[in-house]
PDB file of N, CA and C in Angstrom:
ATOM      1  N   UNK A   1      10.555 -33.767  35.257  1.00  0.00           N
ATOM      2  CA  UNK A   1      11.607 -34.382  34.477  1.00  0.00           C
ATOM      3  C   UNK A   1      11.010 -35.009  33.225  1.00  0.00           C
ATOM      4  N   UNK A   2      11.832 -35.023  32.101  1.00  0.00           N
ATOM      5  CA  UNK A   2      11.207 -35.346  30.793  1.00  0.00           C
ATOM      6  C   UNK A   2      11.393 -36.679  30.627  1.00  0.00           C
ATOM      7  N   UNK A   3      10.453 -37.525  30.218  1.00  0.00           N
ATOM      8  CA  UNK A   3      11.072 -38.712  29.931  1.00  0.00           C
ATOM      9  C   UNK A   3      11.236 -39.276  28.582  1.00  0.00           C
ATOM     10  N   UNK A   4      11.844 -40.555  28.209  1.00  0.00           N
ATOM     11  CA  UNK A   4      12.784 -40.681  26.839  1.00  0.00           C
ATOM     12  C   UNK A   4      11.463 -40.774  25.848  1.00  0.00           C
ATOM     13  N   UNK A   5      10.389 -41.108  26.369  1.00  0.00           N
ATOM     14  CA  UNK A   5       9.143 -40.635  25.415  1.00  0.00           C
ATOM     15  C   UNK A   5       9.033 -39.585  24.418  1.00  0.00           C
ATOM     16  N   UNK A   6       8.880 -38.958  25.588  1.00  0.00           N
ATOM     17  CA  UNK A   6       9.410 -37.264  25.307  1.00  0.00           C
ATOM     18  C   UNK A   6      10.016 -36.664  24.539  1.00  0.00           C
ATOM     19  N   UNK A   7      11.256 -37.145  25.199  1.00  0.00           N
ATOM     20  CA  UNK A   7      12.494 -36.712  24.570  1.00  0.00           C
ATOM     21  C   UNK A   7      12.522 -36.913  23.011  1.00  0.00           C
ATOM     22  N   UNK A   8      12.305 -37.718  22.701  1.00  0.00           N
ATOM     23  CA  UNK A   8      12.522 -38.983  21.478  1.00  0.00           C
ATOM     24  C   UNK A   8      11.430 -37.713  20.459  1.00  0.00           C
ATOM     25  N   UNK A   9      10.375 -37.673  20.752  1.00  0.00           N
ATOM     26  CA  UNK A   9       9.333 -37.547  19.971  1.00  0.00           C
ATOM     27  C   UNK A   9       9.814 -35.786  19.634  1.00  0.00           C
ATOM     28  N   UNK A  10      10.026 -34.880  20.718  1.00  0.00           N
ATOM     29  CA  UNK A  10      10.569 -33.990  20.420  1.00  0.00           C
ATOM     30  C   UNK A  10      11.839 -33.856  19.552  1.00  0.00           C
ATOM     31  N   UNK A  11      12.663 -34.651  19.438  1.00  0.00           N
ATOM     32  CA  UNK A  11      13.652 -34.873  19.103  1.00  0.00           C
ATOM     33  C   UNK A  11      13.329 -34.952  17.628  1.00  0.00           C
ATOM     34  N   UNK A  12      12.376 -36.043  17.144  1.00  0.00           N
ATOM     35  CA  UNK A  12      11.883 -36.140  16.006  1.00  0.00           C
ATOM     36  C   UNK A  12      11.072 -34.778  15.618  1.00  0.00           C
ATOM     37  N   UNK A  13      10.336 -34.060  16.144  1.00  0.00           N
ATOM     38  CA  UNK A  13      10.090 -32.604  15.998  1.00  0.00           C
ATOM     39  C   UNK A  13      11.237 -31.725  15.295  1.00  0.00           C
ATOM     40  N   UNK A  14      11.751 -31.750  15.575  1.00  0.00           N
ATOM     41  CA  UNK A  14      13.137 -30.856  15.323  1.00  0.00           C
ATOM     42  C   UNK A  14      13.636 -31.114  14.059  1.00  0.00           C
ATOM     43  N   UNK A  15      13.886 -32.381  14.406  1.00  0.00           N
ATOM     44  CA  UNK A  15      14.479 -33.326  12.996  1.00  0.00           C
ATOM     45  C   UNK A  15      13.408 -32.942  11.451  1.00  0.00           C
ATOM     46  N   UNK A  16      12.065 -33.191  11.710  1.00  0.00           N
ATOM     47  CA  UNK A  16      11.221 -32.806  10.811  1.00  0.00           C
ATOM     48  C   UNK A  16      10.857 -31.520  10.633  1.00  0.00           C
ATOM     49  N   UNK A  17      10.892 -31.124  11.168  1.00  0.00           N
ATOM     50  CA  UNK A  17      10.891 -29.127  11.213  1.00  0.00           C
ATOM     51  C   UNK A  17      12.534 -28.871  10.270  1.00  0.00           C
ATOM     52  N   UNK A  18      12.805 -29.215  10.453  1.00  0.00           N
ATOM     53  CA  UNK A  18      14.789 -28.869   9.737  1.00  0.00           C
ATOM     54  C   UNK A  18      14.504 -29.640   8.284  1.00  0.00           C
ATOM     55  N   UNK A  19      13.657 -30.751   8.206  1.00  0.00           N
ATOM     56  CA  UNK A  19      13.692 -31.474   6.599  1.00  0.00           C
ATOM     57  C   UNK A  19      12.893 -30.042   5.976  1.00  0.00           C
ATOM     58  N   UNK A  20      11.370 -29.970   7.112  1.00  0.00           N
ATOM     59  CA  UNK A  20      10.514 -29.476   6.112  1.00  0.00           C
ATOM     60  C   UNK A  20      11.078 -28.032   5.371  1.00  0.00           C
ATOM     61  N   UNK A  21      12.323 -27.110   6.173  1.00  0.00           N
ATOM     62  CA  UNK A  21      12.887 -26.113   6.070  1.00  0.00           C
ATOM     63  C   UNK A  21      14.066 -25.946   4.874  1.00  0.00           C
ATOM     64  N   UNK A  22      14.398 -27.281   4.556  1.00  0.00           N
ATOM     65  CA  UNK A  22      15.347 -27.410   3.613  1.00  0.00           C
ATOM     66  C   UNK A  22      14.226 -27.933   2.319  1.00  0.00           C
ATOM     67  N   UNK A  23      12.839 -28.764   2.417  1.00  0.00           N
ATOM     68  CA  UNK A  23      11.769 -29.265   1.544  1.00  0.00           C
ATOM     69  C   UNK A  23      11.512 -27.949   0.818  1.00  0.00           C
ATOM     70  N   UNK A  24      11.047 -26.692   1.556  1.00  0.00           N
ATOM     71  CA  UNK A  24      10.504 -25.724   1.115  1.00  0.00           C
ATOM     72  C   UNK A  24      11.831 -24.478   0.529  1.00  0.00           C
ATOM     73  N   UNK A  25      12.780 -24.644   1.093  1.00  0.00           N
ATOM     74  CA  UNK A  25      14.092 -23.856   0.350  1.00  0.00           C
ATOM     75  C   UNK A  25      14.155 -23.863  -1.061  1.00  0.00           C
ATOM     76  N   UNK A  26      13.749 -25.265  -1.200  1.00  0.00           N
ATOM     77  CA  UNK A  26      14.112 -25.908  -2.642  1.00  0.00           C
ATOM     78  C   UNK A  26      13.465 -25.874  -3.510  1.00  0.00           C
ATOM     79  N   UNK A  27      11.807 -24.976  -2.924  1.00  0.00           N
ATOM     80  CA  UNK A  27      10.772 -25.178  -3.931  1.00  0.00           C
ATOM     81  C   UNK A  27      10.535 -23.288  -4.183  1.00  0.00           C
ATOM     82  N   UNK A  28      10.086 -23.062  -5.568  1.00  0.00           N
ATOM     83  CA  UNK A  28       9.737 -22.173  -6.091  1.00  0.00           C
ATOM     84  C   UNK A  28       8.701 -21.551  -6.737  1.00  0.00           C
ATOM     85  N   UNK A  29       8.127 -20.140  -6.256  1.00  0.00           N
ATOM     86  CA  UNK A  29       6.575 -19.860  -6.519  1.00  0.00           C
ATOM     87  C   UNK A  29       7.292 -18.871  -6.855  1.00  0.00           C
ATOM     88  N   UNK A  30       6.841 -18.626  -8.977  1.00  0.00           N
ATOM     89  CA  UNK A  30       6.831 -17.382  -8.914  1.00  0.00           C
ATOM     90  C   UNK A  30       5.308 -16.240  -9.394  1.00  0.00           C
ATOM     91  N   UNK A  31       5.382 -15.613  -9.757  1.00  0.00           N
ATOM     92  CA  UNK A  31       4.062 -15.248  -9.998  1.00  0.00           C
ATOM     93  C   UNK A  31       4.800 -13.434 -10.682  1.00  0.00           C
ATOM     94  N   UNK A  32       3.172 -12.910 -11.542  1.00  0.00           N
ATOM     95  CA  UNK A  32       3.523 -11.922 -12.070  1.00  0.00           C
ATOM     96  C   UNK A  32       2.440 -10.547 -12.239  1.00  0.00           C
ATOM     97  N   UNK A  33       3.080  -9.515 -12.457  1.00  0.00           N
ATOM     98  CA  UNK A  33       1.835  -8.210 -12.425  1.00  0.00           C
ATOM     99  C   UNK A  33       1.797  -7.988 -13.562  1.00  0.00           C
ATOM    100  N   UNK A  34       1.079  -7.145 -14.092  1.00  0.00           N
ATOM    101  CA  UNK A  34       0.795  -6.176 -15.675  1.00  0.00           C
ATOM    102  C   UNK A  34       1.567  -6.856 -16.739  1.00  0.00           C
ATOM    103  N   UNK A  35       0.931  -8.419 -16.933  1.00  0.00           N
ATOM    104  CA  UNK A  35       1.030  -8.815 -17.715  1.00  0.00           C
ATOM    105  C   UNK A  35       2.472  -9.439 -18.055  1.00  0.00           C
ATOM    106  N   UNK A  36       3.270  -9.598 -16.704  1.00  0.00           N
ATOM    107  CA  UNK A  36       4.387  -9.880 -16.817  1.00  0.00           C
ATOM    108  C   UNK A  36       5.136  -9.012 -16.971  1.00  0.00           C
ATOM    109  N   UNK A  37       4.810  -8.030 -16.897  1.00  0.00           N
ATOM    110  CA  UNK A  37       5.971  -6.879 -16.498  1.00  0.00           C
ATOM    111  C   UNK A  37       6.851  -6.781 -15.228  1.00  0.00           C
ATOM    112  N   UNK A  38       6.126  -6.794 -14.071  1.00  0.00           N
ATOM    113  CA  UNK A  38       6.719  -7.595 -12.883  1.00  0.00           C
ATOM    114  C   UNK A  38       6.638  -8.791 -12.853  1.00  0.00           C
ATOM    115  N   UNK A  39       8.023  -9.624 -12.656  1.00  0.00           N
ATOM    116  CA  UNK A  39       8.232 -10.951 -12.342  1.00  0.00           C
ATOM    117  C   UNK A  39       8.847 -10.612 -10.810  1.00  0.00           C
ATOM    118  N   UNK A  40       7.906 -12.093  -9.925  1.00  0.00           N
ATOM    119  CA  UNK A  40       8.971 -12.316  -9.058  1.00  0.00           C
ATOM    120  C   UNK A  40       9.193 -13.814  -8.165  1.00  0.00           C
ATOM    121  N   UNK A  41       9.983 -14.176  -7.979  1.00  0.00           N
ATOM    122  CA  UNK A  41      10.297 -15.206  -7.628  1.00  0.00           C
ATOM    123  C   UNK A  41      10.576 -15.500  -5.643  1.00  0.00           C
ATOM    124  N   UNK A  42       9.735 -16.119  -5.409  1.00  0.00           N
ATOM    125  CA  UNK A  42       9.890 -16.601  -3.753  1.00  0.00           C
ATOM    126  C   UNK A  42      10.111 -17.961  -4.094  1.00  0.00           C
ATOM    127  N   UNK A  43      10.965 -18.539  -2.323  1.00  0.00           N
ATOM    128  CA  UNK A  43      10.798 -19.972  -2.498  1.00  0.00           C
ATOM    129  C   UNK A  43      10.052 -20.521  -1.163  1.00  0.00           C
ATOM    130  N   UNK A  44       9.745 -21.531  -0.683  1.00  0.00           N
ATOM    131  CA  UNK A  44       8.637 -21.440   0.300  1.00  0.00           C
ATOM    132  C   UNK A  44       9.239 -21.217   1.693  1.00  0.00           C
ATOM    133  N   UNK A  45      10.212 -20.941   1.658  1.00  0.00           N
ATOM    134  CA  UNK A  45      10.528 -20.046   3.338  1.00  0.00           C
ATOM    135  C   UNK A  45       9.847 -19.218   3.009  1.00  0.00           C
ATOM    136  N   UNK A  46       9.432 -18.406   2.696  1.00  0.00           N
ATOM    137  CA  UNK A  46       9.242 -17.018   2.063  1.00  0.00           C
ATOM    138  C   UNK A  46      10.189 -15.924   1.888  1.00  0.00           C
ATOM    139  N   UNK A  47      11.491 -16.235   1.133  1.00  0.00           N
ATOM    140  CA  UNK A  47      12.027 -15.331   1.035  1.00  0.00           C
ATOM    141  C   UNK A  47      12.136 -15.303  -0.175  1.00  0.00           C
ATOM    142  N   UNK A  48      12.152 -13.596  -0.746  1.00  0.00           N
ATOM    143  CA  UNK A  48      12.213 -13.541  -2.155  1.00  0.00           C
ATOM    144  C   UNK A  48      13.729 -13.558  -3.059  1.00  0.00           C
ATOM    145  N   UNK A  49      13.502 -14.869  -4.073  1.00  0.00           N
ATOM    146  CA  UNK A  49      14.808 -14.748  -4.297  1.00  0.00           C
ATOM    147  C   UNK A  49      15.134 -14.240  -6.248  1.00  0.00           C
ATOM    148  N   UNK A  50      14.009 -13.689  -6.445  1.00  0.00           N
ATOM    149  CA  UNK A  50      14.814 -12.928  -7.983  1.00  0.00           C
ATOM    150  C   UNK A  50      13.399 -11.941  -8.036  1.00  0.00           C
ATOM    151  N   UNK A  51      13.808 -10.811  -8.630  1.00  0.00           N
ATOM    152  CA  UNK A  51      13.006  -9.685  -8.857  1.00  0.00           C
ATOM    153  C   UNK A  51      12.722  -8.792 -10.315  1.00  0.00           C
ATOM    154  N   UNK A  52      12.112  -9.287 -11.639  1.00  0.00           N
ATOM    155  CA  UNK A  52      12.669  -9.045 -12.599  1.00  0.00           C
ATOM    156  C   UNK A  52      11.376  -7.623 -13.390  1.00  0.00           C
ATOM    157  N   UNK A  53      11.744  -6.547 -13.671  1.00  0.00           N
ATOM    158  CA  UNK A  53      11.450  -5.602 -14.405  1.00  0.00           C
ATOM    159  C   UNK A  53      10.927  -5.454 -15.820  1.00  0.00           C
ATOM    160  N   UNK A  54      10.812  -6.054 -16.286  1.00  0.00           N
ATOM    161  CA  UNK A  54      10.356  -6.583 -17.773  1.00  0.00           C
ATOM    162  C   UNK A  54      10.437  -5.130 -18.665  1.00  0.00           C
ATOM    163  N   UNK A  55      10.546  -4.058 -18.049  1.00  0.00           N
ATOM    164  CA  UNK A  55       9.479  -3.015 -18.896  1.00  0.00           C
ATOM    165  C   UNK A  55      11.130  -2.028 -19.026  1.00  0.00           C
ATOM    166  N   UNK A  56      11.164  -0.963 -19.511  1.00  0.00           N
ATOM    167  CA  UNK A  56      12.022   0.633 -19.416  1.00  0.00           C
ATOM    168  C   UNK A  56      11.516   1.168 -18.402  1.00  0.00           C
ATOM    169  N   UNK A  57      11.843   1.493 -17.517  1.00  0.00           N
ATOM    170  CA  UNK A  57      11.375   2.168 -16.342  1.00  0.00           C
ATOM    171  C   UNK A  57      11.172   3.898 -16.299  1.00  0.00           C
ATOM    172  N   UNK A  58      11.549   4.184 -17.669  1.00  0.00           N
ATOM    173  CA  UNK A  58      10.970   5.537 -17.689  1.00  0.00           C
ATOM    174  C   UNK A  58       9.120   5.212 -18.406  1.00  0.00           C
ATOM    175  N   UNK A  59       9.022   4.201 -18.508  1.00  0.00           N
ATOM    176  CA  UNK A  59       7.794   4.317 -18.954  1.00  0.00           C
ATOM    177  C   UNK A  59       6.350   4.149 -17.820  1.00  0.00           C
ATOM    178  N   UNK A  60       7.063   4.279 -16.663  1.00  0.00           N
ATOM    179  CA  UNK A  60       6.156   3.817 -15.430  1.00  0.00           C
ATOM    180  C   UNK A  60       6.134   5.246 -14.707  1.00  0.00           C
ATOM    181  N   UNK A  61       5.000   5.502 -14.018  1.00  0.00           N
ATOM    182  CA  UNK A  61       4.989   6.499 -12.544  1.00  0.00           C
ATOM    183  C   UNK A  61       5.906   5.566 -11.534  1.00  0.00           C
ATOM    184  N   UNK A  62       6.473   5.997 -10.589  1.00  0.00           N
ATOM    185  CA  UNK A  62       6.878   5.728  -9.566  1.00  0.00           C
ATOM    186  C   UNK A  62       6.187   4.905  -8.614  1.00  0.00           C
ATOM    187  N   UNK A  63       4.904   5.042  -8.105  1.00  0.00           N
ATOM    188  CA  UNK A  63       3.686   4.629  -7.722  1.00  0.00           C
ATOM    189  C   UNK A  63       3.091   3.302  -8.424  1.00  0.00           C
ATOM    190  N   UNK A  64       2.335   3.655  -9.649  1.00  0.00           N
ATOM    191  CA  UNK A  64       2.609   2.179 -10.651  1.00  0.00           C
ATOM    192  C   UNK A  64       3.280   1.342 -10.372  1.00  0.00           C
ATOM    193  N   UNK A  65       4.464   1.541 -10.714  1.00  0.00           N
ATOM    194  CA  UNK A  65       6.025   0.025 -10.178  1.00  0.00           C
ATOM    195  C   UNK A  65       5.874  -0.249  -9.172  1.00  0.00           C
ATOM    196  N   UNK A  66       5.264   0.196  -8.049  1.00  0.00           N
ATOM    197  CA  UNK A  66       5.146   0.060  -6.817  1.00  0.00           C
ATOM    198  C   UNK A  66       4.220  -1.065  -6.325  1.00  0.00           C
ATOM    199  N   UNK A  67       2.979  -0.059  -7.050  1.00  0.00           N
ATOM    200  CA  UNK A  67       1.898  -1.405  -6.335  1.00  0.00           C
ATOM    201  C   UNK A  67       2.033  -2.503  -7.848  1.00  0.00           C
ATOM    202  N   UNK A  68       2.555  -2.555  -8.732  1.00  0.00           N
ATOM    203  CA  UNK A  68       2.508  -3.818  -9.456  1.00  0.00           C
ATOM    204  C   UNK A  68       3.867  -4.970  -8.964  1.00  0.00           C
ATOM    205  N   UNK A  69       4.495  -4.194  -8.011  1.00  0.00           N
ATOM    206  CA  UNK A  69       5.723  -5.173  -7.065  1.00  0.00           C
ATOM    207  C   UNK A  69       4.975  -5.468  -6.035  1.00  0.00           C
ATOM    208  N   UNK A  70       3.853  -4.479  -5.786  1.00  0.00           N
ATOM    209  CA  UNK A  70       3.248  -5.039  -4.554  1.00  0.00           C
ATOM    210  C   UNK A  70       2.360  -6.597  -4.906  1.00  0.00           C
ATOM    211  N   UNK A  71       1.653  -6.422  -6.174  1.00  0.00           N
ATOM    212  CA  UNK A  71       0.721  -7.283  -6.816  1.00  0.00           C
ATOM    213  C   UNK A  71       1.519  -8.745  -6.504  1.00  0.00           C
ATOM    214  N   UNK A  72       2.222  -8.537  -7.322  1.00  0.00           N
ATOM    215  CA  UNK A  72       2.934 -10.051  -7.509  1.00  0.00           C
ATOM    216  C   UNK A  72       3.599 -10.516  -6.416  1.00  0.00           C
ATOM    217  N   UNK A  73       4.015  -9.352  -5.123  1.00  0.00           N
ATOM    218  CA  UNK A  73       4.697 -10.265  -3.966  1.00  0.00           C
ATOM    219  C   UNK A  73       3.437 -10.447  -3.082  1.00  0.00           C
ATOM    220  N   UNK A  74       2.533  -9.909  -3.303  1.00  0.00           N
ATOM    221  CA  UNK A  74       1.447 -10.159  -2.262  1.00  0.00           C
ATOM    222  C   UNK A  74       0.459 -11.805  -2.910  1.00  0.00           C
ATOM    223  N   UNK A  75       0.382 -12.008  -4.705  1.00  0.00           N
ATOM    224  CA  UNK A  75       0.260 -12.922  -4.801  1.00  0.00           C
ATOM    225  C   UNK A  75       0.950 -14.147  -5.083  1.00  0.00           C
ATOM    226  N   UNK A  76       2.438 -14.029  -4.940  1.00  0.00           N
ATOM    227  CA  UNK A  76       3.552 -15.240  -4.739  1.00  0.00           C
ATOM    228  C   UNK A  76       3.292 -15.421  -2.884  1.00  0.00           C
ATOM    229  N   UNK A  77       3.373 -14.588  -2.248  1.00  0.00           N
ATOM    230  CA  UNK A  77       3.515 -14.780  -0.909  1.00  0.00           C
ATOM    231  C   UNK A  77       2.144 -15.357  -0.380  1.00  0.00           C
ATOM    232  N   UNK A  78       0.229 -15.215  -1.204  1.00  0.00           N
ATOM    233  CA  UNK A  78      -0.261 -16.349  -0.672  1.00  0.00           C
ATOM    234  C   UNK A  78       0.263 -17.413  -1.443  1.00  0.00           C
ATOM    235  N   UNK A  79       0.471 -17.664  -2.600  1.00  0.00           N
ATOM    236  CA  UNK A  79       1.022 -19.149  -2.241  1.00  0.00           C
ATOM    237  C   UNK A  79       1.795 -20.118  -2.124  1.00  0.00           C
ATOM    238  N   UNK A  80       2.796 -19.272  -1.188  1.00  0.00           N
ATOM    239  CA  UNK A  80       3.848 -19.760  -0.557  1.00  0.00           C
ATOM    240  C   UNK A  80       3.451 -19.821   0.822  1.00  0.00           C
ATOM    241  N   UNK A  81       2.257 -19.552   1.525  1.00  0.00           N
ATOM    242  CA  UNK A  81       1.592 -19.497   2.397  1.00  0.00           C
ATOM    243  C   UNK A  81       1.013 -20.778   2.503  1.00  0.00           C
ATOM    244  N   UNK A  82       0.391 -20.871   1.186  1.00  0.00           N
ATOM    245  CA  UNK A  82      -0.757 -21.853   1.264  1.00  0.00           C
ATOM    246  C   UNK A  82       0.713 -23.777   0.821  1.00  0.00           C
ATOM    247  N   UNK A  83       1.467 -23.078   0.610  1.00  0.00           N
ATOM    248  CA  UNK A  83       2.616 -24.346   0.630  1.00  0.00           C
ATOM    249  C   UNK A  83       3.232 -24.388   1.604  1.00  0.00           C
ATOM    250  N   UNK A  84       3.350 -23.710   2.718  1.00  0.00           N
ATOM    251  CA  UNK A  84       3.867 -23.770   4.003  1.00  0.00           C
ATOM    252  C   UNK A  84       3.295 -24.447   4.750  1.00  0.00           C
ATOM    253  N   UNK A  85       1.550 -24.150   4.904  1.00  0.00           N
ATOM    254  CA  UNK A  85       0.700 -24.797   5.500  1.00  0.00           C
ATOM    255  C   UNK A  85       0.093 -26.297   4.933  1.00  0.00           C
ATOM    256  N   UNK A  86       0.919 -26.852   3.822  1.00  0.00           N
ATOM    257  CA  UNK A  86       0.436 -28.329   2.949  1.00  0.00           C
ATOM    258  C   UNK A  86       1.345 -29.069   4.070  1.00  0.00           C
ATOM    259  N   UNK A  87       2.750 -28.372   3.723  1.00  0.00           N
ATOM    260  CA  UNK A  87       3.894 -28.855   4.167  1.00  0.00           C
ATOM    261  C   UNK A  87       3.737 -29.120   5.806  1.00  0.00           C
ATOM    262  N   UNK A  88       3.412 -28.172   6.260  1.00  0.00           N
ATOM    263  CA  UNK A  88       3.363 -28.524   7.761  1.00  0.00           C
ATOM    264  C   UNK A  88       2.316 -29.770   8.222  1.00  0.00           C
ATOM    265  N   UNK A  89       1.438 -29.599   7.734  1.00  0.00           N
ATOM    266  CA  UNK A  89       0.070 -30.692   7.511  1.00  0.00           C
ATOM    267  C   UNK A  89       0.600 -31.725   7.495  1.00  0.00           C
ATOM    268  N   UNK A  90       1.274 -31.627   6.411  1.00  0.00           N
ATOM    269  CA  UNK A  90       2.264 -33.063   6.509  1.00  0.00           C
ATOM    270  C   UNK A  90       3.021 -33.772   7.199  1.00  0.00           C
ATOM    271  N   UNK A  91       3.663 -32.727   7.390  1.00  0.00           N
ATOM    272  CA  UNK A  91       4.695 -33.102   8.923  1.00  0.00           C
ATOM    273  C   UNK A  91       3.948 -33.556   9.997  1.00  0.00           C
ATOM    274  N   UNK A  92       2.560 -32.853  10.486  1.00  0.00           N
ATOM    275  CA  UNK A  92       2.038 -33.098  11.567  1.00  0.00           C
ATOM    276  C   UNK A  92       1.387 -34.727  11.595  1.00  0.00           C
ATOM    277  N   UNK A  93       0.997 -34.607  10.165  1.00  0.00           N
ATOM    278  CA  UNK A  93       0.328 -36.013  10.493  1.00  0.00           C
ATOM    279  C   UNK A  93       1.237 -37.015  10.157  1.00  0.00           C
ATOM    280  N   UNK A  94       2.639 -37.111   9.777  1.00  0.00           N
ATOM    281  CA  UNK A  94       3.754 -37.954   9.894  1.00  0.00           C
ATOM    282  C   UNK A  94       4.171 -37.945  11.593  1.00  0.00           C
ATOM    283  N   UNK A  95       4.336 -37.111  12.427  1.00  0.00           N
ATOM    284  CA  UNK A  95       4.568 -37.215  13.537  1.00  0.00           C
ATOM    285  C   UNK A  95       3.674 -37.963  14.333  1.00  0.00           C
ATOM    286  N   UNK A  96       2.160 -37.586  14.365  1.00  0.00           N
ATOM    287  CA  UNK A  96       1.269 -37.790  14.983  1.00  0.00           C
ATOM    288  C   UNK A  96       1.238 -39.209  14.622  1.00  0.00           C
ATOM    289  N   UNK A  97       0.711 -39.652  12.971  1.00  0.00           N
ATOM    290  CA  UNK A  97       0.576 -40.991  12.948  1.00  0.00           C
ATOM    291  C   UNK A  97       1.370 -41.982  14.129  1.00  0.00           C
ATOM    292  N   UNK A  98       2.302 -41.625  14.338  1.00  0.00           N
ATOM    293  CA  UNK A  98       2.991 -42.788  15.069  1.00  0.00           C
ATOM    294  C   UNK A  98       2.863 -42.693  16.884  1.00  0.00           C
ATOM    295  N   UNK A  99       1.821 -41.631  17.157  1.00  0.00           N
ATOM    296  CA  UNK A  99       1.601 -41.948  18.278  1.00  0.00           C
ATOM    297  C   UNK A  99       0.517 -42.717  18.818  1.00  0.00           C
TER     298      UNK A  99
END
C-alpha cells in the first residue's frame, strides 16, 4: 500500500512533468542547411513545427533536398535534445531538493 509520502511526491512528479511539457512547447530551435536554403523550425517536444524551402526547387536533385532536410532536422533535433535534457535536470533537482 502506498503511503501519502508517496503519493504526494508522485503526485508532484506528474504535476512537473506536465509544466516541463508545456515549458518546452513554448520554446523554439530552429536551425538551417546550404546556407539557409533549408529552414526548419522544432520546438522542444520535438515536434517539427515550420519547414521552409528558400530555393526554386527545380534547381535541386531530388536527393540534394533530401539530405539538406535531413541536415537541419538532424541538427535542430540535437538541440532540442540537448534542451530536453537541461529541462529535465531541472525538474529532477527541483523534486529531489526537497527530499
Amino acid at each position: 500500500m502506498l503511503n501519502n509520502d508517496l503519493i504526494n511526491k508522485l503526485q508532484d512528479l506528474k504535476r512537473q512533468s506536465e509544466e516541463s511539457k508545456t515549458r518546452l512547447a513554448d520554446m523554439e530551435i530552429t536551425e538551417d542547411a546550404g546556407n539557409g536554403l533549408i529552414r526548419l523550425s522544432m520546438n522542444g517536444n520535438r515536434e517539427l513545427t515550420s519547414l521552409e524551402i528558400n530555393a526554386d526547387l527545380s534547381q535541386f536533385e531530388k536527393e540534394d533536398l533530401e539530405d539538406l532536410i535531413c541536415v537541419a532536422f538532424n541538427r535542430a533535433l540535437g538541440r532540442v535534445n540537448d534542451l530536453n535534457e537541461k529541462e529535465v535536470m531541472s525538474s529532477a533537482q527541483s523534486l529531489f531538493s526537497g527530499m
